[in-house]
PDB file of N, CA and C in Angstrom:
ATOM      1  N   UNK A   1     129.180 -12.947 -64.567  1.00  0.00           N
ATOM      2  CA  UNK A   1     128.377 -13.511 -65.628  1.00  0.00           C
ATOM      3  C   UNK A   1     127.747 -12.365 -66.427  1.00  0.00           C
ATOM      4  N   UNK A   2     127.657 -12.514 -68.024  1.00  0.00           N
ATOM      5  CA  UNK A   2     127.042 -11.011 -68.469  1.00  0.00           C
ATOM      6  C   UNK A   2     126.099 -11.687 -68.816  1.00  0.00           C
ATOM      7  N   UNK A   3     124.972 -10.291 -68.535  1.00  0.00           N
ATOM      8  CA  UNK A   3     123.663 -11.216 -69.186  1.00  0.00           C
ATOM      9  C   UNK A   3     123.883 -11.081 -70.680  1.00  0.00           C
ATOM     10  N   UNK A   4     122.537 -12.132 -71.032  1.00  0.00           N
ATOM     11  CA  UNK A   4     122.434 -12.764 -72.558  1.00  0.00           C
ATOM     12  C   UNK A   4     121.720 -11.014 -72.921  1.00  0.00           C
ATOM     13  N   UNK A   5     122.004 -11.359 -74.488  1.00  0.00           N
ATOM     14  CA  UNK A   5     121.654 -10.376 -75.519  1.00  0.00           C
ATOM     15  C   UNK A   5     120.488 -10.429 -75.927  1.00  0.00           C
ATOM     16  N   UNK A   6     119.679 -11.879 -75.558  1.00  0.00           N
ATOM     17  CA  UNK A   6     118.133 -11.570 -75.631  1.00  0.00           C
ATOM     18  C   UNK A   6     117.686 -11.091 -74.328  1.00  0.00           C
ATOM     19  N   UNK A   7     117.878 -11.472 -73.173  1.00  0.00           N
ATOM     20  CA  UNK A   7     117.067 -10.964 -72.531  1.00  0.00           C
ATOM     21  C   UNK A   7     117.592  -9.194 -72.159  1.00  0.00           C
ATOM     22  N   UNK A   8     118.472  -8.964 -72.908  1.00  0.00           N
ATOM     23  CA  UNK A   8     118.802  -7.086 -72.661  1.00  0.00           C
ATOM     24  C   UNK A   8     118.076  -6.849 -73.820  1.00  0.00           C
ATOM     25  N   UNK A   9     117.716  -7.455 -74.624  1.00  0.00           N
ATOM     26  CA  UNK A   9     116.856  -6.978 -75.936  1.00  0.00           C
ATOM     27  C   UNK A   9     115.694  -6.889 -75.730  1.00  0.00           C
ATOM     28  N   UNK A  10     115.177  -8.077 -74.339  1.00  0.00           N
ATOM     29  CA  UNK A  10     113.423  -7.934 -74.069  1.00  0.00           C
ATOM     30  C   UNK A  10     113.519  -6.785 -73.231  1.00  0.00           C
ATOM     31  N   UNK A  11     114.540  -6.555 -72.354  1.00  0.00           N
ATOM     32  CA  UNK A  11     114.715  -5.838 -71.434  1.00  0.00           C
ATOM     33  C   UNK A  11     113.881  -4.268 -72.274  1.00  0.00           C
ATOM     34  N   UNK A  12     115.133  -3.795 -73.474  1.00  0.00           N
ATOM     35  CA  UNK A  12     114.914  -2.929 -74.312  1.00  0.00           C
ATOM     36  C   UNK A  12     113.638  -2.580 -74.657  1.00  0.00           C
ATOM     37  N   UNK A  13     112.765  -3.336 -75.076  1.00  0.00           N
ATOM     38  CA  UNK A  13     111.902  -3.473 -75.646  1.00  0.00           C
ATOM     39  C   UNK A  13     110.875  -2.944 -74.133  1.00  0.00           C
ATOM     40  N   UNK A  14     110.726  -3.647 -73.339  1.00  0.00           N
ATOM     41  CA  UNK A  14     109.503  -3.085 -72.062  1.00  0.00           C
ATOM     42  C   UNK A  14     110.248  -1.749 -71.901  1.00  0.00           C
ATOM     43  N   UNK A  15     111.433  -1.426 -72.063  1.00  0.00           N
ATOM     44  CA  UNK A  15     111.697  -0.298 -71.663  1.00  0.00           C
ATOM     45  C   UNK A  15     110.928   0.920 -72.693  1.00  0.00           C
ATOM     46  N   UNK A  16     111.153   0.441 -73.615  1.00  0.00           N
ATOM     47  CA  UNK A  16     110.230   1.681 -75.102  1.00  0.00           C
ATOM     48  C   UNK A  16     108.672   1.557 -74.563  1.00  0.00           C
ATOM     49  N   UNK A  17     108.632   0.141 -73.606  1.00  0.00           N
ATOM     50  CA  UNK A  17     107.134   0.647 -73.671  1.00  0.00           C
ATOM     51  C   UNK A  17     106.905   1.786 -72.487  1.00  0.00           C
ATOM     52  N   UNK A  18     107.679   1.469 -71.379  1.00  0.00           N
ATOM     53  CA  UNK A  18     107.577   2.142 -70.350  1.00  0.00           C
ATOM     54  C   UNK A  18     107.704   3.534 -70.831  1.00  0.00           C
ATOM     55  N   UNK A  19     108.507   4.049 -71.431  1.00  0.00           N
ATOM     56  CA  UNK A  19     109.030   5.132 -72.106  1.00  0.00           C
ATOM     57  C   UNK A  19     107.556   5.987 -72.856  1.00  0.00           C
ATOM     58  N   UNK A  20     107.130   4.838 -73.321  1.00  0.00           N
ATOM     59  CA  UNK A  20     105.693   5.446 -74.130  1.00  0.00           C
ATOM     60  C   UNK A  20     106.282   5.622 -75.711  1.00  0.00           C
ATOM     61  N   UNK A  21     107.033   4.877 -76.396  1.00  0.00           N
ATOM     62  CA  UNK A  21     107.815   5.141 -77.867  1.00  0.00           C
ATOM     63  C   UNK A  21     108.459   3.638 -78.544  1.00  0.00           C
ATOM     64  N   UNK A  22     107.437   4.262 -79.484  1.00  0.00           N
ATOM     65  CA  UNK A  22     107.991   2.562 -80.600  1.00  0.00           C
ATOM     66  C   UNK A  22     109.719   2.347 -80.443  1.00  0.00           C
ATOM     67  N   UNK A  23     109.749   1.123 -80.328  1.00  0.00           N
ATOM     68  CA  UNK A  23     111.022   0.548 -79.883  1.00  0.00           C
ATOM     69  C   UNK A  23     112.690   0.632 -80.903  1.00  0.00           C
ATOM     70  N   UNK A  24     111.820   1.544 -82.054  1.00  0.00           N
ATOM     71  CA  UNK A  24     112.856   1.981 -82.983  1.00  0.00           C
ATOM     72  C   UNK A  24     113.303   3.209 -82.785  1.00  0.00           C
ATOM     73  N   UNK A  25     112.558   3.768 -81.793  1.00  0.00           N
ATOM     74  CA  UNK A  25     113.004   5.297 -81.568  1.00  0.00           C
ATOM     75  C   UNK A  25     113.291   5.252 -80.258  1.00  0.00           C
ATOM     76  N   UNK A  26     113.724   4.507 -79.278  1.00  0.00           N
ATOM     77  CA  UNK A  26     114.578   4.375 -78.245  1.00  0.00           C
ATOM     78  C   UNK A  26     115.521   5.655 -78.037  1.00  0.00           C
ATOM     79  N   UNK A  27     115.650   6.457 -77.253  1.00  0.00           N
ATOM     80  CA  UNK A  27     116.377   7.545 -76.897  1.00  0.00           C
ATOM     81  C   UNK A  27     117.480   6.572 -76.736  1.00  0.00           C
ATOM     82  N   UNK A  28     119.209   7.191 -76.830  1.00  0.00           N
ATOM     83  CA  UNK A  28     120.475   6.437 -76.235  1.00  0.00           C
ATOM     84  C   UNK A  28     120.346   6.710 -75.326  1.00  0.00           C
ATOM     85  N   UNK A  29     119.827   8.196 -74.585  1.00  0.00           N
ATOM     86  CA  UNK A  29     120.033   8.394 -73.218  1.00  0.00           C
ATOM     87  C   UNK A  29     119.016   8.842 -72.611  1.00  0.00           C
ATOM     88  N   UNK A  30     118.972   8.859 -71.636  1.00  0.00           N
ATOM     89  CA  UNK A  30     117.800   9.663 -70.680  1.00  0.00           C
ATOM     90  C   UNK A  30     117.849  10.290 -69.286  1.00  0.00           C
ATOM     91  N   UNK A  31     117.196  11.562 -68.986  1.00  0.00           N
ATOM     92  CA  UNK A  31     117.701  12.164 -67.412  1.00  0.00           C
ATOM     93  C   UNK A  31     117.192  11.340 -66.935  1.00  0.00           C
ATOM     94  N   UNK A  32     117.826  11.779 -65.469  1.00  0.00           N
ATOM     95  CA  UNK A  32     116.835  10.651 -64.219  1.00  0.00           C
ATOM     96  C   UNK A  32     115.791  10.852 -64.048  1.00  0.00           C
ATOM     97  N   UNK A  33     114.470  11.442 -64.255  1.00  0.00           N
ATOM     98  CA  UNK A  33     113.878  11.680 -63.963  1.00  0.00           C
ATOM     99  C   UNK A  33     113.182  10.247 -65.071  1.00  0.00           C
ATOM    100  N   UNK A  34     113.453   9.957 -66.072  1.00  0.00           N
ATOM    101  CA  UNK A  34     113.424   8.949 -67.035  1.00  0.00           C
ATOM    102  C   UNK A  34     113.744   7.649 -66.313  1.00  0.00           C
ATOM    103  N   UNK A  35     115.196   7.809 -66.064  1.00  0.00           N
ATOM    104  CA  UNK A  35     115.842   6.792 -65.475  1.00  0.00           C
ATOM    105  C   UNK A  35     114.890   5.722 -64.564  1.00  0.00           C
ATOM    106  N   UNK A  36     114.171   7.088 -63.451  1.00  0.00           N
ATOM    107  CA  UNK A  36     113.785   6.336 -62.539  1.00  0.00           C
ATOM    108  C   UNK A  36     112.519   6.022 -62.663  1.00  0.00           C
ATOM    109  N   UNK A  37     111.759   6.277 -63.992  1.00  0.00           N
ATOM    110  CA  UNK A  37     110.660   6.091 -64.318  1.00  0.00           C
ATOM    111  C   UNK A  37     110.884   4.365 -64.941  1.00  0.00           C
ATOM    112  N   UNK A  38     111.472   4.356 -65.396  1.00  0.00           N
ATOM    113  CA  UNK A  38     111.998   2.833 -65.942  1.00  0.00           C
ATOM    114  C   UNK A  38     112.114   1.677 -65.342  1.00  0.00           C
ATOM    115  N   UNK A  39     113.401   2.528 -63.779  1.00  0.00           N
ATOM    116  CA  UNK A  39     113.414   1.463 -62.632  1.00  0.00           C
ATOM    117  C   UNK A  39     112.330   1.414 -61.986  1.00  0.00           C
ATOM    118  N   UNK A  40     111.733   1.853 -62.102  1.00  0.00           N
ATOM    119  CA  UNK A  40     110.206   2.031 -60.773  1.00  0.00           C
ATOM    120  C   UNK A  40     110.722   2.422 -60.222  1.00  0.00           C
ATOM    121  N   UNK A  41     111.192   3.617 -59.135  1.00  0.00           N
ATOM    122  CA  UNK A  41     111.753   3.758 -58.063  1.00  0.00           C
ATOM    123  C   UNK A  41     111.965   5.313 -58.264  1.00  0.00           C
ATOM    124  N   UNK A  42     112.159   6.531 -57.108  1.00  0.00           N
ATOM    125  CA  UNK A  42     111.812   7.744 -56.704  1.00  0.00           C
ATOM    126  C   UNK A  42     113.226   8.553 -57.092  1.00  0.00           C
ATOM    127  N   UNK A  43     113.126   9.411 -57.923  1.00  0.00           N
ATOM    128  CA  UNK A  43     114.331   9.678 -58.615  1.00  0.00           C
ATOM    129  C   UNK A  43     115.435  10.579 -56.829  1.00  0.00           C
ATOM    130  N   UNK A  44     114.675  10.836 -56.418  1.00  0.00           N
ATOM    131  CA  UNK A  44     115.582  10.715 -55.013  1.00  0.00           C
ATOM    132  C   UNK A  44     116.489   9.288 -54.926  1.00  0.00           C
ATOM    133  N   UNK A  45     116.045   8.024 -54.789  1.00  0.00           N
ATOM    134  CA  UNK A  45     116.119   7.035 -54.598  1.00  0.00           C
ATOM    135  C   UNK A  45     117.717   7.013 -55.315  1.00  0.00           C
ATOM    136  N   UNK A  46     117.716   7.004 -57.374  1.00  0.00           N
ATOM    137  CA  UNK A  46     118.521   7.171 -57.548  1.00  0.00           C
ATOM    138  C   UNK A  46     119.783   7.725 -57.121  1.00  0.00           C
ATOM    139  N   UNK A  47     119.274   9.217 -56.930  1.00  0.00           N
ATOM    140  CA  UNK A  47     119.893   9.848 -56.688  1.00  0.00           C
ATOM    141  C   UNK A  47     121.594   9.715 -55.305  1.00  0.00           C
ATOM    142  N   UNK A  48     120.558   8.747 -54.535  1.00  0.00           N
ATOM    143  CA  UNK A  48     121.187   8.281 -53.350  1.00  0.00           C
ATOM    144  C   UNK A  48     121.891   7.638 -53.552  1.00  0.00           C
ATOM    145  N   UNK A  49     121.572   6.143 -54.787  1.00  0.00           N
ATOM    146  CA  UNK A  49     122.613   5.758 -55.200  1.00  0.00           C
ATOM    147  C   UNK A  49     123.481   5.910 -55.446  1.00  0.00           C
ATOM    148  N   UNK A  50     123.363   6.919 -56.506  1.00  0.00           N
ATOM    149  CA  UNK A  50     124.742   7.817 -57.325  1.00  0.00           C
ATOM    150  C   UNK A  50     125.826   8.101 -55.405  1.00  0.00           C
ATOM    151  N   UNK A  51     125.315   9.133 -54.763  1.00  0.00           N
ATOM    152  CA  UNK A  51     125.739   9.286 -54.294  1.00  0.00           C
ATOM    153  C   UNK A  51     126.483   8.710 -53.162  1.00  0.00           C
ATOM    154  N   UNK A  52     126.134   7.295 -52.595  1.00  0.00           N
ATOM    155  CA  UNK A  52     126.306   6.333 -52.092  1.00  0.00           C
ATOM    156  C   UNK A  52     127.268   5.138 -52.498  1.00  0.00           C
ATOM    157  N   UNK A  53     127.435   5.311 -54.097  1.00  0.00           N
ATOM    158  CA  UNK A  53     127.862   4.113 -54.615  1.00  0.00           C
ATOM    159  C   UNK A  53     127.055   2.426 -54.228  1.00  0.00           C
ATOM    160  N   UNK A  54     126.040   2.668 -53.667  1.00  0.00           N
ATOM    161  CA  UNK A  54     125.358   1.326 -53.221  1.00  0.00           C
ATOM    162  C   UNK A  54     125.366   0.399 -54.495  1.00  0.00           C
ATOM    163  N   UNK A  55     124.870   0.896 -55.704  1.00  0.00           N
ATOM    164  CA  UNK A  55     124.678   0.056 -57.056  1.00  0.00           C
ATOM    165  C   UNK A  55     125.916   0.847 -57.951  1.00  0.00           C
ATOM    166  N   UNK A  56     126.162  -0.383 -58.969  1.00  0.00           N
ATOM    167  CA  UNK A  56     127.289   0.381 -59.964  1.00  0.00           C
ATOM    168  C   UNK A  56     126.314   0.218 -60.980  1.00  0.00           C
ATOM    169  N   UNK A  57     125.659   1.697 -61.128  1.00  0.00           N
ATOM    170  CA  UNK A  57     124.825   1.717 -61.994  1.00  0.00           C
ATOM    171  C   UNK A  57     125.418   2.828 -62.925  1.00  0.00           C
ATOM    172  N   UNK A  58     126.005   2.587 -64.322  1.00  0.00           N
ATOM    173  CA  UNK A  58     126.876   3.850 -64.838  1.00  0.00           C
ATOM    174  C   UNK A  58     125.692   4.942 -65.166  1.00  0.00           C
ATOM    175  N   UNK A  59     126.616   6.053 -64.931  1.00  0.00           N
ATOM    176  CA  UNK A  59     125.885   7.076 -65.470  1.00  0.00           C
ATOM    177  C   UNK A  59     126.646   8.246 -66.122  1.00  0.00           C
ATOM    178  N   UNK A  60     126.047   8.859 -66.609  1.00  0.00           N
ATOM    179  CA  UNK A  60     127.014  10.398 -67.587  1.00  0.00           C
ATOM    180  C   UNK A  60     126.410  11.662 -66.869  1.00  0.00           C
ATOM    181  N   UNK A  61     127.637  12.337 -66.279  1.00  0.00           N
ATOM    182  CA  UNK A  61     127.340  13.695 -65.369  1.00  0.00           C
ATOM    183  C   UNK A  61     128.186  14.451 -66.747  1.00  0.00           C
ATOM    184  N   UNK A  62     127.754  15.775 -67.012  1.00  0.00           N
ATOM    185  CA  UNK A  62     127.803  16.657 -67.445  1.00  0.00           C
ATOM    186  C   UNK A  62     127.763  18.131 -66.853  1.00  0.00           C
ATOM    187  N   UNK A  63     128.468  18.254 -65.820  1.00  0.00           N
ATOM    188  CA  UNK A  63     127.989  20.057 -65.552  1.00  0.00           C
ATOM    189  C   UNK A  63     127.058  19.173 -63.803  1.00  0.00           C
ATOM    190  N   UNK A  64     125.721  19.705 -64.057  1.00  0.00           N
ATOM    191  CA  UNK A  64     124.770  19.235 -63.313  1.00  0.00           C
ATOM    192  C   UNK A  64     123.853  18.386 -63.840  1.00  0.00           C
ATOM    193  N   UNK A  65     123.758  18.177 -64.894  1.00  0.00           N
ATOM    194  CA  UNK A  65     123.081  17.209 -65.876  1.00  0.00           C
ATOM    195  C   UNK A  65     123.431  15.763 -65.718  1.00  0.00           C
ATOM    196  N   UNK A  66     122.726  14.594 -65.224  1.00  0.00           N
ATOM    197  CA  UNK A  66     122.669  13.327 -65.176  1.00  0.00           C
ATOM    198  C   UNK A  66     122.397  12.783 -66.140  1.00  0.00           C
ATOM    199  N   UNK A  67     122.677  12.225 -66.390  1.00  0.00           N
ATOM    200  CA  UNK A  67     122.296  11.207 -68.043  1.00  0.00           C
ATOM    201  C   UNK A  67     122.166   9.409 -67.585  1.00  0.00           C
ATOM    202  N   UNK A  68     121.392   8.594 -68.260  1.00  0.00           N
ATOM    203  CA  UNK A  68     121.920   7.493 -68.032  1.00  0.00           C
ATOM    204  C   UNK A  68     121.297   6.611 -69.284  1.00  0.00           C
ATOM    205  N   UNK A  69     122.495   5.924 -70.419  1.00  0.00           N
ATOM    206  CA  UNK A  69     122.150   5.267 -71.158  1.00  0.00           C
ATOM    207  C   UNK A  69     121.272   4.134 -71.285  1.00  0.00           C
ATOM    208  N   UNK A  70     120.678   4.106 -72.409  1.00  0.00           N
ATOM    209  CA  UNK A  70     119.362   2.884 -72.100  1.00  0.00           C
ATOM    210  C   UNK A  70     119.655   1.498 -72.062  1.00  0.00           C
ATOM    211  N   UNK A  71     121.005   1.575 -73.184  1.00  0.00           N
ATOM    212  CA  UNK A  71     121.444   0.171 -72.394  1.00  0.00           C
ATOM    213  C   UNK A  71     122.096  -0.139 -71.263  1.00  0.00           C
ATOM    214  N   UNK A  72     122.919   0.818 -71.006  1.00  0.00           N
ATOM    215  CA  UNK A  72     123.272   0.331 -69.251  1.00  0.00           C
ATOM    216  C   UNK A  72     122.359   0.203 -68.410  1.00  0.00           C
ATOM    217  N   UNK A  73     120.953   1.284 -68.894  1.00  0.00           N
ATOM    218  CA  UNK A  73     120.237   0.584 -67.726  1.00  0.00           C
ATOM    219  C   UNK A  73     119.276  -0.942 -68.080  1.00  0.00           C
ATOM    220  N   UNK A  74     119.467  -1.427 -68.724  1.00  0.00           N
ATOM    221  CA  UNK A  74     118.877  -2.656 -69.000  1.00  0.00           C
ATOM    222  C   UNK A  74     119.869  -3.768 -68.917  1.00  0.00           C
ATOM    223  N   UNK A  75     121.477  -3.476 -69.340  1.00  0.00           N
ATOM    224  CA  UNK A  75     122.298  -4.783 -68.479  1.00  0.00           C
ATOM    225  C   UNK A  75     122.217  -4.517 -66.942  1.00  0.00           C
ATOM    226  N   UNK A  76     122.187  -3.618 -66.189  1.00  0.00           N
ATOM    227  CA  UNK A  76     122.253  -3.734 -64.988  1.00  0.00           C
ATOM    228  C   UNK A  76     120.982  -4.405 -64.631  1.00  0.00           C
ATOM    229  N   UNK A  77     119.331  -3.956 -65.404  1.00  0.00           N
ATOM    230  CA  UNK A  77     117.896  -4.740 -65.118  1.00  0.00           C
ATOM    231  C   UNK A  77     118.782  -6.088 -65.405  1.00  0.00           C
ATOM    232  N   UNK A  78     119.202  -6.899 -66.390  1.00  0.00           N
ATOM    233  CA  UNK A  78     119.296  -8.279 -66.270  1.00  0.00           C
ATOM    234  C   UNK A  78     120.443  -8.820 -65.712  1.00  0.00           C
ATOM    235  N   UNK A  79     121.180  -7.743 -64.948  1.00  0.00           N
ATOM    236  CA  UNK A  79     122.262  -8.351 -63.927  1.00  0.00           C
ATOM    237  C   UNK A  79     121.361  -9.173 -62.998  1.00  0.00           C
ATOM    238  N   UNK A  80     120.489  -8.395 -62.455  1.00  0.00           N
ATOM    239  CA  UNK A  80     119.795  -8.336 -61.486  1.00  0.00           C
ATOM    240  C   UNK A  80     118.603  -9.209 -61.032  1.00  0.00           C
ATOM    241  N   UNK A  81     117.880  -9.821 -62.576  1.00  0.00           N
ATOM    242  CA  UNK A  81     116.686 -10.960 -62.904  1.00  0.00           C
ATOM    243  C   UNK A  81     117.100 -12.235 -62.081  1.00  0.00           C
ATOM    244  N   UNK A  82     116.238 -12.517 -60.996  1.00  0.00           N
ATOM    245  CA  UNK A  82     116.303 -13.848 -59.787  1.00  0.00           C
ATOM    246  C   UNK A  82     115.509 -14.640 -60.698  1.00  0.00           C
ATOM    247  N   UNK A  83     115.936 -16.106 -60.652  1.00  0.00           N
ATOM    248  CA  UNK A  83     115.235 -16.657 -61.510  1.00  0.00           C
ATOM    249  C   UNK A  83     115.774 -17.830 -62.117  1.00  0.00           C
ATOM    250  N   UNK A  84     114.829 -19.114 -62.186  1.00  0.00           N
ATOM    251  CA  UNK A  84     115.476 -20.081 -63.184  1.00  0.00           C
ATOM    252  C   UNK A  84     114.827 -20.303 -64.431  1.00  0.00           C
ATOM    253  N   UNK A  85     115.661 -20.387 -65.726  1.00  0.00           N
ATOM    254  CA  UNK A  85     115.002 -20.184 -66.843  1.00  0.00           C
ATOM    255  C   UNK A  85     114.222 -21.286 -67.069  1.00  0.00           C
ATOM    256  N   UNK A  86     113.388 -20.975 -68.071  1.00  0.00           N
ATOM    257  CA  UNK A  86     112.975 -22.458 -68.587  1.00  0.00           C
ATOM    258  C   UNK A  86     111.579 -22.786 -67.961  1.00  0.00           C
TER     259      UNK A  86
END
């Protein structure tokens, strides 16, 4: 099931706030150290992931450089939303 395009858009949006930046200036990407500021969670934590494959959470390796786009990480946040609408 893919999530809906509004709720990756509200998604977007708490994410600029978390970020600390009006929602028009959204970075495309961000290190983990970002990443895991977003997910709540200990950029170790990530890290384990990556390395684990536990979550298919995409990401962009470069060299030693982690990257992870802001919208992938917000379809994976609304893969993830438990919940009945309405």
């Amino acid at each position: 099931m893919q999530p809906q395009s509004e709720t990756v858009s509200q998604i977007m949006l708490e994410i600029a706030r978390a970020l600390n930046c009006p929602p028009e200036a959204i970075p495309a990407q961000v290190d983990e150290t970002a990443a895991a500021q977003i997910l709540n969670i200990k950029k170790s934590t990530l890290s384990n992931w990556r390395c684990t494959g536990r979550y298919h959470l995409p990401y962009i390796k470069t060299g030693r450089l982690v990257r992870y786009r802001i919208f992938d990480l917000a379809e994976w946040i609304a893969r993830r939303r438990v919940g009945a609408e309405g």
